[in-house]
C-alpha atoms as a PDB file:
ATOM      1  CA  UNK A   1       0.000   0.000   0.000  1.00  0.00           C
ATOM      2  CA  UNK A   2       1.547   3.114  -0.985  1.00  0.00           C
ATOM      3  CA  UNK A   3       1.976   6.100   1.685  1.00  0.00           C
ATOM      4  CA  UNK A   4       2.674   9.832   1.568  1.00  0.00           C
ATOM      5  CA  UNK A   5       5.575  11.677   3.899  1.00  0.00           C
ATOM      6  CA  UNK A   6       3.857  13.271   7.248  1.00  0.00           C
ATOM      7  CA  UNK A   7       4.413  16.798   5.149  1.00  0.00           C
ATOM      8  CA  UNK A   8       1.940  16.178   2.744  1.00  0.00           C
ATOM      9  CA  UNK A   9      -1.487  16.947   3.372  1.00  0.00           C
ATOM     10  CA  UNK A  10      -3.455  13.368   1.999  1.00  0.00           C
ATOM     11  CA  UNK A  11      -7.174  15.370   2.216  1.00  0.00           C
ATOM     12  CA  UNK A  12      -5.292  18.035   0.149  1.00  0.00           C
ATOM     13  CA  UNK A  13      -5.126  15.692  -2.356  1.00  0.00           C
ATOM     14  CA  UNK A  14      -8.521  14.558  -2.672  1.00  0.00           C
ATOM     15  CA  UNK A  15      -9.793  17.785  -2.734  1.00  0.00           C
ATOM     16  CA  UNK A  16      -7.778  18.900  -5.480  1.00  0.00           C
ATOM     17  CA  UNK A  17      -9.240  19.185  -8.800  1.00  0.00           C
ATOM     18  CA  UNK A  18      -8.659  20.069 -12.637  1.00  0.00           C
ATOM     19  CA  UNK A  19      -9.035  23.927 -13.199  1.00  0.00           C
ATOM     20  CA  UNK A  20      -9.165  23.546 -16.672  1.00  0.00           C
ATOM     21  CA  UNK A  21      -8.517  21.443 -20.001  1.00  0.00           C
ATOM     22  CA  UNK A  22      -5.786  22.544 -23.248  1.00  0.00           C
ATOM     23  CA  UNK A  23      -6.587  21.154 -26.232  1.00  0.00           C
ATOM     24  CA  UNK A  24      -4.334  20.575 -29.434  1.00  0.00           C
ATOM     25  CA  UNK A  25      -6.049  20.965 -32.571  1.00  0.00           C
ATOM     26  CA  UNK A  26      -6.717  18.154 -35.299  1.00  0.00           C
ATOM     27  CA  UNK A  27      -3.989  16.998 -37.380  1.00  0.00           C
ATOM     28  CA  UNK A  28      -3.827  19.162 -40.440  1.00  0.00           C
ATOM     29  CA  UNK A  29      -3.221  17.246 -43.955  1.00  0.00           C
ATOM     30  CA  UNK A  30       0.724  17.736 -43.316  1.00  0.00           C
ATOM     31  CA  UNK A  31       0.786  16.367 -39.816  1.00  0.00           C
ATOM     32  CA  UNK A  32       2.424  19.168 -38.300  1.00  0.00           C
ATOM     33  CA  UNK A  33       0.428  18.461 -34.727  1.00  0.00           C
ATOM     34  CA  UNK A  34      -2.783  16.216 -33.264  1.00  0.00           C
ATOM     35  CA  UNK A  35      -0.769  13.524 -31.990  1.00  0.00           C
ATOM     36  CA  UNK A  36      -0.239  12.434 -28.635  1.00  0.00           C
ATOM     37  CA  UNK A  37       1.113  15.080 -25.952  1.00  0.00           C
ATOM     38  CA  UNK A  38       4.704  14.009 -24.704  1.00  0.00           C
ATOM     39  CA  UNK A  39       6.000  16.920 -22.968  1.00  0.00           C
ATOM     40  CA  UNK A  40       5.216  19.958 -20.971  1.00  0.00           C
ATOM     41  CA  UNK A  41       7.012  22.932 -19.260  1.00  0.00           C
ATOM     42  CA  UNK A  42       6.517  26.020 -17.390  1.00  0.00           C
ATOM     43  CA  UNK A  43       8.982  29.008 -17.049  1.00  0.00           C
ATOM     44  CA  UNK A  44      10.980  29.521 -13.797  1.00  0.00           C
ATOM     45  CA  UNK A  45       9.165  32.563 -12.968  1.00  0.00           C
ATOM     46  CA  UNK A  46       5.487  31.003 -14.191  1.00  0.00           C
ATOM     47  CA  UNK A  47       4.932  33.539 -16.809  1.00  0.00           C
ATOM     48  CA  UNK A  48       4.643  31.180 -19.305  1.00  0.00           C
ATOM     49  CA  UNK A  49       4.118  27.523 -20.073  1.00  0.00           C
ATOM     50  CA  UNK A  50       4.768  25.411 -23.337  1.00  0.00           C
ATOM     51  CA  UNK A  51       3.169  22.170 -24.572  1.00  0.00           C
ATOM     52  CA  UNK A  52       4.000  19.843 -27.733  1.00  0.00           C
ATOM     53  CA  UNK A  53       0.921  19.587 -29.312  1.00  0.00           C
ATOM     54  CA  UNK A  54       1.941  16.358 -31.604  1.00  0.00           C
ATOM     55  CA  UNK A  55       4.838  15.888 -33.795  1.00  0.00           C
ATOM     56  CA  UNK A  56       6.314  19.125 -34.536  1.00  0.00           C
ATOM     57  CA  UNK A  57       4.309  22.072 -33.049  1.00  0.00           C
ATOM     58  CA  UNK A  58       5.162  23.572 -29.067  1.00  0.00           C
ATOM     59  CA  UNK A  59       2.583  26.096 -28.000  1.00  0.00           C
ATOM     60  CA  UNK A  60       3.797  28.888 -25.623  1.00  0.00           C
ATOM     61  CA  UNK A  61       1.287  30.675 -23.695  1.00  0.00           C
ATOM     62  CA  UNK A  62       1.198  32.904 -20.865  1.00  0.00           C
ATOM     63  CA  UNK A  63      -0.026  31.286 -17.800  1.00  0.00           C
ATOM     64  CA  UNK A  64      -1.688  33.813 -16.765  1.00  0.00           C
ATOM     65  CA  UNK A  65      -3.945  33.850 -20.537  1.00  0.00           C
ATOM     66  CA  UNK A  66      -4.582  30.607 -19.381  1.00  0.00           C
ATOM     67  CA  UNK A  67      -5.592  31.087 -15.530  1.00  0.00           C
ATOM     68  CA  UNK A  68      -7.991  33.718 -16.770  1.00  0.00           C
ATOM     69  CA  UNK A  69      -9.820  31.716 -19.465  1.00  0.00           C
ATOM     70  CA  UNK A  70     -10.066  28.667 -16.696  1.00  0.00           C
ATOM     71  CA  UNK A  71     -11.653  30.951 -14.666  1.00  0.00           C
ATOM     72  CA  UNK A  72     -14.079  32.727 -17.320  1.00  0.00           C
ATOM     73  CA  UNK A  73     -15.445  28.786 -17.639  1.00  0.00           C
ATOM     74  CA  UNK A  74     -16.466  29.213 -13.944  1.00  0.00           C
ATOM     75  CA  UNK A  75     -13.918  27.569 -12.208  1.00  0.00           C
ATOM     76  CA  UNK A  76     -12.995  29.107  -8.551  1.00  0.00           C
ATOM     77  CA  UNK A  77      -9.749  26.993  -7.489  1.00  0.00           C
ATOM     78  CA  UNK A  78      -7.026  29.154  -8.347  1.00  0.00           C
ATOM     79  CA  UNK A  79      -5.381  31.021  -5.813  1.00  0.00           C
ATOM     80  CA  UNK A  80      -2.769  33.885  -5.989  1.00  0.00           C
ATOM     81  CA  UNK A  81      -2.861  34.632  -9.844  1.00  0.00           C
ATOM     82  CA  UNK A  82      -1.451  38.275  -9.834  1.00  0.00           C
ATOM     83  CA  UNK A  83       1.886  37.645  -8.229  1.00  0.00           C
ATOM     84  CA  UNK A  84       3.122  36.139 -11.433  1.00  0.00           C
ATOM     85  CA  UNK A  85       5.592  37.985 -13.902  1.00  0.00           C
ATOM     86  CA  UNK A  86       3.775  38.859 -17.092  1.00  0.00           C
ATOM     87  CA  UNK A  87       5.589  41.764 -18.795  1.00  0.00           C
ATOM     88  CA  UNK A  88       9.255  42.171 -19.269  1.00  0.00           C
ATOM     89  CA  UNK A  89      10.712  45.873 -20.481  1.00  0.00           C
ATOM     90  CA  UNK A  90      12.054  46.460 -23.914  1.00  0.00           C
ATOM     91  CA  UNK A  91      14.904  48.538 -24.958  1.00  0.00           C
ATOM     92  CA  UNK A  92      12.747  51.844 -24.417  1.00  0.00           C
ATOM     93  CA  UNK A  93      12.308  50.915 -20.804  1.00  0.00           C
ATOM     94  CA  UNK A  94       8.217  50.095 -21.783  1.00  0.00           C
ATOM     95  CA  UNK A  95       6.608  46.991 -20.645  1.00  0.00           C
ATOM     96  CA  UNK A  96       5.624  44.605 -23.327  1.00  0.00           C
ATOM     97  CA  UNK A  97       2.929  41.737 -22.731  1.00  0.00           C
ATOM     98  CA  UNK A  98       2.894  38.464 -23.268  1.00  0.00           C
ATOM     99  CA  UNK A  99       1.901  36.546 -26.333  1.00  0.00           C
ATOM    100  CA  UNK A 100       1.247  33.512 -27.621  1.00  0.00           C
ATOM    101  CA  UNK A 101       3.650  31.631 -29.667  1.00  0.00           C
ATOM    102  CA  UNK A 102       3.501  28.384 -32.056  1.00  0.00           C
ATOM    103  CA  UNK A 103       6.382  27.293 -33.255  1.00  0.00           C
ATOM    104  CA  UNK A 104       7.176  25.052 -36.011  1.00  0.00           C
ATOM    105  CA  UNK A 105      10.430  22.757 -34.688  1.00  0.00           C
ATOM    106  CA  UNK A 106      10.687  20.743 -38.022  1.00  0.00           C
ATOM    107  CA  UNK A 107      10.687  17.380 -36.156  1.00  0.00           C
ATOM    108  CA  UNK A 108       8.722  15.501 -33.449  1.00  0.00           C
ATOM    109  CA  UNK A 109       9.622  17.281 -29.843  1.00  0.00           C
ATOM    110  CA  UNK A 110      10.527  15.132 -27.110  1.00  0.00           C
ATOM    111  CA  UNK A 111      11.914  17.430 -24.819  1.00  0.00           C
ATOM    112  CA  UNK A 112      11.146  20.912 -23.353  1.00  0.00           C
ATOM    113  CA  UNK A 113      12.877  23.271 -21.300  1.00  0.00           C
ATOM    114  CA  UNK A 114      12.627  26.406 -20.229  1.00  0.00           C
ATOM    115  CA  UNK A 115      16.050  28.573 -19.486  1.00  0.00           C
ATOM    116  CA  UNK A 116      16.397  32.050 -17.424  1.00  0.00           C
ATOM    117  CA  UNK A 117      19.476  34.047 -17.332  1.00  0.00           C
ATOM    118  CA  UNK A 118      17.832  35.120 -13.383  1.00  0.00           C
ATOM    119  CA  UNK A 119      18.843  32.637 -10.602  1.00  0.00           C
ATOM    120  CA  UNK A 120      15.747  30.567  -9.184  1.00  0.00           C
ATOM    121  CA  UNK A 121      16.789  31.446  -5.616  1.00  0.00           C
ATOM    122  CA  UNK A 122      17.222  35.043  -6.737  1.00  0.00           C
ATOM    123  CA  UNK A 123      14.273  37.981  -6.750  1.00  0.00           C
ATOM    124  CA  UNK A 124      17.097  40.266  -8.647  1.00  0.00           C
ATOM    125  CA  UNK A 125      17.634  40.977 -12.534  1.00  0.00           C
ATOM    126  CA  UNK A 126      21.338  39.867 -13.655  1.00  0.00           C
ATOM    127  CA  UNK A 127      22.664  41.137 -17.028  1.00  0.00           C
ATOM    128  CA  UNK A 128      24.210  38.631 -19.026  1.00  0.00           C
ATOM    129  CA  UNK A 129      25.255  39.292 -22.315  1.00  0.00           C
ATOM    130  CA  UNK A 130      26.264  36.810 -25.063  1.00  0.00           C
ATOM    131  CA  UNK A 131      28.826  36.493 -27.870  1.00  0.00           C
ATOM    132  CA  UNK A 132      25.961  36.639 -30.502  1.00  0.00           C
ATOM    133  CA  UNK A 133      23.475  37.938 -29.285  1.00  0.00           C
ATOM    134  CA  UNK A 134      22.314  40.529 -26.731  1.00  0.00           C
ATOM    135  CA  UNK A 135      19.813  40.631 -24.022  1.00  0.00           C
ATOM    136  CA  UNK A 136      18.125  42.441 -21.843  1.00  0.00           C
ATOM    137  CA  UNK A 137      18.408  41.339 -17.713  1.00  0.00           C
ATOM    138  CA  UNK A 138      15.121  38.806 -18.186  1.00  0.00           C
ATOM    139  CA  UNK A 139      16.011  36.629 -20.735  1.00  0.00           C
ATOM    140  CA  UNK A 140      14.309  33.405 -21.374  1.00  0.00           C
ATOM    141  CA  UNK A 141      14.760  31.236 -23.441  1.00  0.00           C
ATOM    142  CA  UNK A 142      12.636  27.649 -24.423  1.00  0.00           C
ATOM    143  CA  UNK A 143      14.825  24.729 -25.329  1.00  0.00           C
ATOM    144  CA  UNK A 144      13.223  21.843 -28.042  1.00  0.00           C
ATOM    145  CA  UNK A 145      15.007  18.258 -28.198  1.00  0.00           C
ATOM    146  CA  UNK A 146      14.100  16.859 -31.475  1.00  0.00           C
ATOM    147  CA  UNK A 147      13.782  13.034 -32.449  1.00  0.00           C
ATOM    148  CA  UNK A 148      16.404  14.146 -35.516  1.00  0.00           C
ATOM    149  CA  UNK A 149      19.201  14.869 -32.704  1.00  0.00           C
ATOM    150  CA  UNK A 150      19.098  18.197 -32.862  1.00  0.00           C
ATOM    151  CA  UNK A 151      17.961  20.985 -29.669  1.00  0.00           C
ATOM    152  CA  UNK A 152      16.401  24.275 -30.784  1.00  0.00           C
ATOM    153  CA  UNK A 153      16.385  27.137 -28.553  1.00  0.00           C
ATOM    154  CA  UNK A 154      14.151  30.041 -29.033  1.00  0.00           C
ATOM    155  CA  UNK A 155      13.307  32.815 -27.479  1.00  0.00           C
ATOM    156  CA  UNK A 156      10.203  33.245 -25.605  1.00  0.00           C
ATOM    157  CA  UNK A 157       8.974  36.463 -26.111  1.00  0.00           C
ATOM    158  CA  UNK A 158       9.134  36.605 -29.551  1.00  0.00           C
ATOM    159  CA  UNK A 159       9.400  33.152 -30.628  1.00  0.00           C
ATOM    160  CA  UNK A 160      11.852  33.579 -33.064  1.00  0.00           C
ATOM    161  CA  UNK A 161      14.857  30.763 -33.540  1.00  0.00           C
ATOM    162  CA  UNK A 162      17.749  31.688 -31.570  1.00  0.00           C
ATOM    163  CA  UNK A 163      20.080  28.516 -32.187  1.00  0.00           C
ATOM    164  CA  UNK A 164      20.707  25.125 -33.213  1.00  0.00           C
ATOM    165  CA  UNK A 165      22.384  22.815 -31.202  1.00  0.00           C
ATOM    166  CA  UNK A 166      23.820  19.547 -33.246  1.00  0.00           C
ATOM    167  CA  UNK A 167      25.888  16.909 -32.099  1.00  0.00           C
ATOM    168  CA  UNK A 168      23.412  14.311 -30.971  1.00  0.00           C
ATOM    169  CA  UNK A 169      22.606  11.252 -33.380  1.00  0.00           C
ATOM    170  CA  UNK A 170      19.973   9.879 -31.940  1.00  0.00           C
ATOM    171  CA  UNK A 171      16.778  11.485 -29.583  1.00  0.00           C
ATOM    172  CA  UNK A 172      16.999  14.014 -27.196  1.00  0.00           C
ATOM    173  CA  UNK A 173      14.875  12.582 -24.253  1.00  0.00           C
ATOM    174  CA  UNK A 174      15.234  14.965 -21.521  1.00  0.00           C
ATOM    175  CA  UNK A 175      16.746  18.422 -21.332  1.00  0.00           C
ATOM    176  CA  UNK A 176      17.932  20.701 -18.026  1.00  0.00           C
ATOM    177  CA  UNK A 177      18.714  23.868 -17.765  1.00  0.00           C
ATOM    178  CA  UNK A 178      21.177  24.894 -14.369  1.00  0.00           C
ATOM    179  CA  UNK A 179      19.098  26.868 -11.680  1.00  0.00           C
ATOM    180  CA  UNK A 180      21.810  29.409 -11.340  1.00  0.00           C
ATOM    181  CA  UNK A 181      21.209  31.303 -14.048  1.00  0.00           C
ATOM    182  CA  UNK A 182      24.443  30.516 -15.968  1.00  0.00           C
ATOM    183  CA  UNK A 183      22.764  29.093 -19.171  1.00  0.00           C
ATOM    184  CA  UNK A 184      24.111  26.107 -19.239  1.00  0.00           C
ATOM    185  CA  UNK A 185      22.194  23.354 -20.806  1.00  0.00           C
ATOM    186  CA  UNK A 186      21.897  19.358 -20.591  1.00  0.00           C
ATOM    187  CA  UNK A 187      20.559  17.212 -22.905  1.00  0.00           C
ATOM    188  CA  UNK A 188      20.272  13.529 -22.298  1.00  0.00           C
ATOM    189  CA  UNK A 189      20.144  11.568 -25.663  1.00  0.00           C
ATOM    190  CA  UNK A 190      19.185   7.628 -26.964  1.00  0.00           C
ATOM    191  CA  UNK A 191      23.314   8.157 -28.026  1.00  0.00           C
ATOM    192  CA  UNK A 192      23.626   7.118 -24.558  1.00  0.00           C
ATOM    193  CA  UNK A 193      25.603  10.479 -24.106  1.00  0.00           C
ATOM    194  CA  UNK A 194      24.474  13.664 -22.391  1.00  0.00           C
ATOM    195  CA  UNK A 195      25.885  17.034 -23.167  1.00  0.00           C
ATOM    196  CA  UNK A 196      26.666  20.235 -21.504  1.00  0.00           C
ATOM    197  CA  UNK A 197      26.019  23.373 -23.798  1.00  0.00           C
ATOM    198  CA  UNK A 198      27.082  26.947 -22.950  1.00  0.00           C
ATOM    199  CA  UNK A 199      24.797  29.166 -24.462  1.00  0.00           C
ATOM    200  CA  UNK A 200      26.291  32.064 -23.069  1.00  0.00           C
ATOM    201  CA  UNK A 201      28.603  31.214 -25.393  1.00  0.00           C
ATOM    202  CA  UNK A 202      27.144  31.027 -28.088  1.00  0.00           C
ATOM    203  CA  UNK A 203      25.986  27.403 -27.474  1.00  0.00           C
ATOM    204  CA  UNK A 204      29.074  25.876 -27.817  1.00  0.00           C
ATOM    205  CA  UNK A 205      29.302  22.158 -26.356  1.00  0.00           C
ATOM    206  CA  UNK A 206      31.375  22.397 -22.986  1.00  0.00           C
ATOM    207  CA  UNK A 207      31.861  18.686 -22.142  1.00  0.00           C
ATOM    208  CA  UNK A 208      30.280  14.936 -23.599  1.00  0.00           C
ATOM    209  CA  UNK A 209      29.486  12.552 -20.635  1.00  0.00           C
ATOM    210  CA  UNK A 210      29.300   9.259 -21.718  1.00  0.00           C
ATOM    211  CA  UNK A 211      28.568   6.798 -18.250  1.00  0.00           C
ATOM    212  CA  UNK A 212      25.582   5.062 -19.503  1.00  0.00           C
ATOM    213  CA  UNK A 213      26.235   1.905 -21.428  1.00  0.00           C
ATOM    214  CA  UNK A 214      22.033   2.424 -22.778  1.00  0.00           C
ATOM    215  CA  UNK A 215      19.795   4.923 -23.825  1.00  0.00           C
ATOM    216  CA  UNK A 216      19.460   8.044 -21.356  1.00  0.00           C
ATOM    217  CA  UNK A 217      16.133   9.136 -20.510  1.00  0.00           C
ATOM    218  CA  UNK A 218      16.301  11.930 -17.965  1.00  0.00           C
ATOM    219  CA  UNK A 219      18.506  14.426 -16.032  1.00  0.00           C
ATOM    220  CA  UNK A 220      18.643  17.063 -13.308  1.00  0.00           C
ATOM    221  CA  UNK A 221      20.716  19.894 -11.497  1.00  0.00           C
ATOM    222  CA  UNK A 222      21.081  19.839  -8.082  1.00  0.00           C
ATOM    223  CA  UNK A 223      19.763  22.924  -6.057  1.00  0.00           C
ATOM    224  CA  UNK A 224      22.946  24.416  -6.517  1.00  0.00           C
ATOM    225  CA  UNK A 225      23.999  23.500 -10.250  1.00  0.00           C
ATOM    226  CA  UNK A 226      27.092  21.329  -8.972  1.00  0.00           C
ATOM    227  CA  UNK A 227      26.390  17.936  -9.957  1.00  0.00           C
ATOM    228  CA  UNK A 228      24.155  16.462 -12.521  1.00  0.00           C
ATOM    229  CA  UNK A 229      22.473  13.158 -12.194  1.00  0.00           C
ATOM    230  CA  UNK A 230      20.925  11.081 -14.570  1.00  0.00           C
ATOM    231  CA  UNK A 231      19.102   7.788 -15.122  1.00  0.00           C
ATOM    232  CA  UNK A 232      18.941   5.670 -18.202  1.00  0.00           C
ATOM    233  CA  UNK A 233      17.971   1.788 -19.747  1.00  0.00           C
ATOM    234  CA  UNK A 234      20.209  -0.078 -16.394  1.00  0.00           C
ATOM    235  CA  UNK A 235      19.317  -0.037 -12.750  1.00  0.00           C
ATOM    236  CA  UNK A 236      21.499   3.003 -12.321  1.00  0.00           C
ATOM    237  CA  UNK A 237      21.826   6.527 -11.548  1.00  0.00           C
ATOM    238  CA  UNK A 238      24.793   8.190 -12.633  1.00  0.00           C
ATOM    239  CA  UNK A 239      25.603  11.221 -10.938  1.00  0.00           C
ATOM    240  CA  UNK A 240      29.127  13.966 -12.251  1.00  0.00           C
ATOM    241  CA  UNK A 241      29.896  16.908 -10.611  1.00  0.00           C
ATOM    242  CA  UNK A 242      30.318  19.704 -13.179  1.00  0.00           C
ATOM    243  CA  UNK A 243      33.611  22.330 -12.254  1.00  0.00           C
END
């Protein structure tokens, strides 16, 4: 019989319920999306949250779009909707809003991840500026593991392509982006490989970990972005410490 830790709250559960239902759209004659749902995501600061929709399409919306039309359909469980972030300041110093983005990743999405130059642990705006590119203090960014191989990263806001990443050769299963803010990015591949991507620097690869002997399925930071574990096809969890 299964049991819950003496922190969590088992009438909590019961009483929980579904505040509302996203739907993908029927397949089109190309097949871009309408197939099954494999991965979802939401942005560090809850701003925004992406869904594959089938095959090639990821849908970024703001959460809060989404917390509003729940509620429109009369639904009364959500609590403290206005303390999320939903406007970031352009160039001019004005506050844009959110939109809604559907992007087009060429191949079937496996993976999502969302990436913020801000620490998770930190309330404070850091500037970080890149080789390439340049950005403003709240960048974020929305990582795409492809079945080709390849990771796309693009940028939220906009939803323009920013860069692709290729060095897999087989799925990208799982991708993690450090909590500190750095920009560093891990994907976890059926190459049995993972790989540790700077994209402060213009995405170049940083290192190629290769301690699974099968396929790789998932990975994660610890709290404090030192060491990276991961778990594959074997009884195993491999853990490295990145320096």
């Amino acid at each position: 019989m299964a049991s819950f830790p003496p922190r969590v709250n088992e009438k909590e559960i019961v009483r929980s319920r579904t505040i509302g239902e996203l739907l993908a759209p029927a397949a089109p004659f190309d097949k871009k999306c309408g197939g099954e749902n494999w991965t979802v995501a939401f942005a560090p600061d809850g701003s925004y949250f992406a869904w594959s929709q089938g095959y090639r399409i990821v849908k970024l919306v703001p959460w809060s779009q989404c917390l509003k039309n729940f509620l429109l359909h009369g639904s009364k469980n959500v609590t403290n909707s206005s303390c999320l972030k939903l406007t970031r300041q352009n160039s001019n110093g004005q506050k844009n809003k959110p939109r809604e983005h559907i992007i087009d990743c060429g191949d079937i999405v496996w993976s999502l991840a969302f990436g913020s130059s801000v620490p998770e642990k930190q309330s404070r705006c850091v500037n970080i500026e890149w080789h390439r590119f340049r950005f403003g203090q709240d960048q974020l960014l929305l990582a795409t593991g492809l079945n080709n191989g390849r990771i796309k990263i693009w940028d939220v806001y906009t939803g323009k392509l920013l860069l692709n990443l290729v060095d897999h050769i087989e799925v990208v299963r799982d991708l993690t982006f450090a909590p500190d803010g750095s920009l560093i990015l891990v994907s976890a591949s059926r190459d049995k490989t993972l790989r540790v991507w700077d994209l402060k620097d213009d995405g170049n690869m940083m290192k190629v970990l290769r301690g699974h002997q099968n396929w790789v399925y998932s990975c994660a930071f610890s709290p404090d972005s030192s060491m990276l574990c991961s778990v594959g096809a074997s009884k195993a969890v491999v853990a490295a410490i990145l320096v």
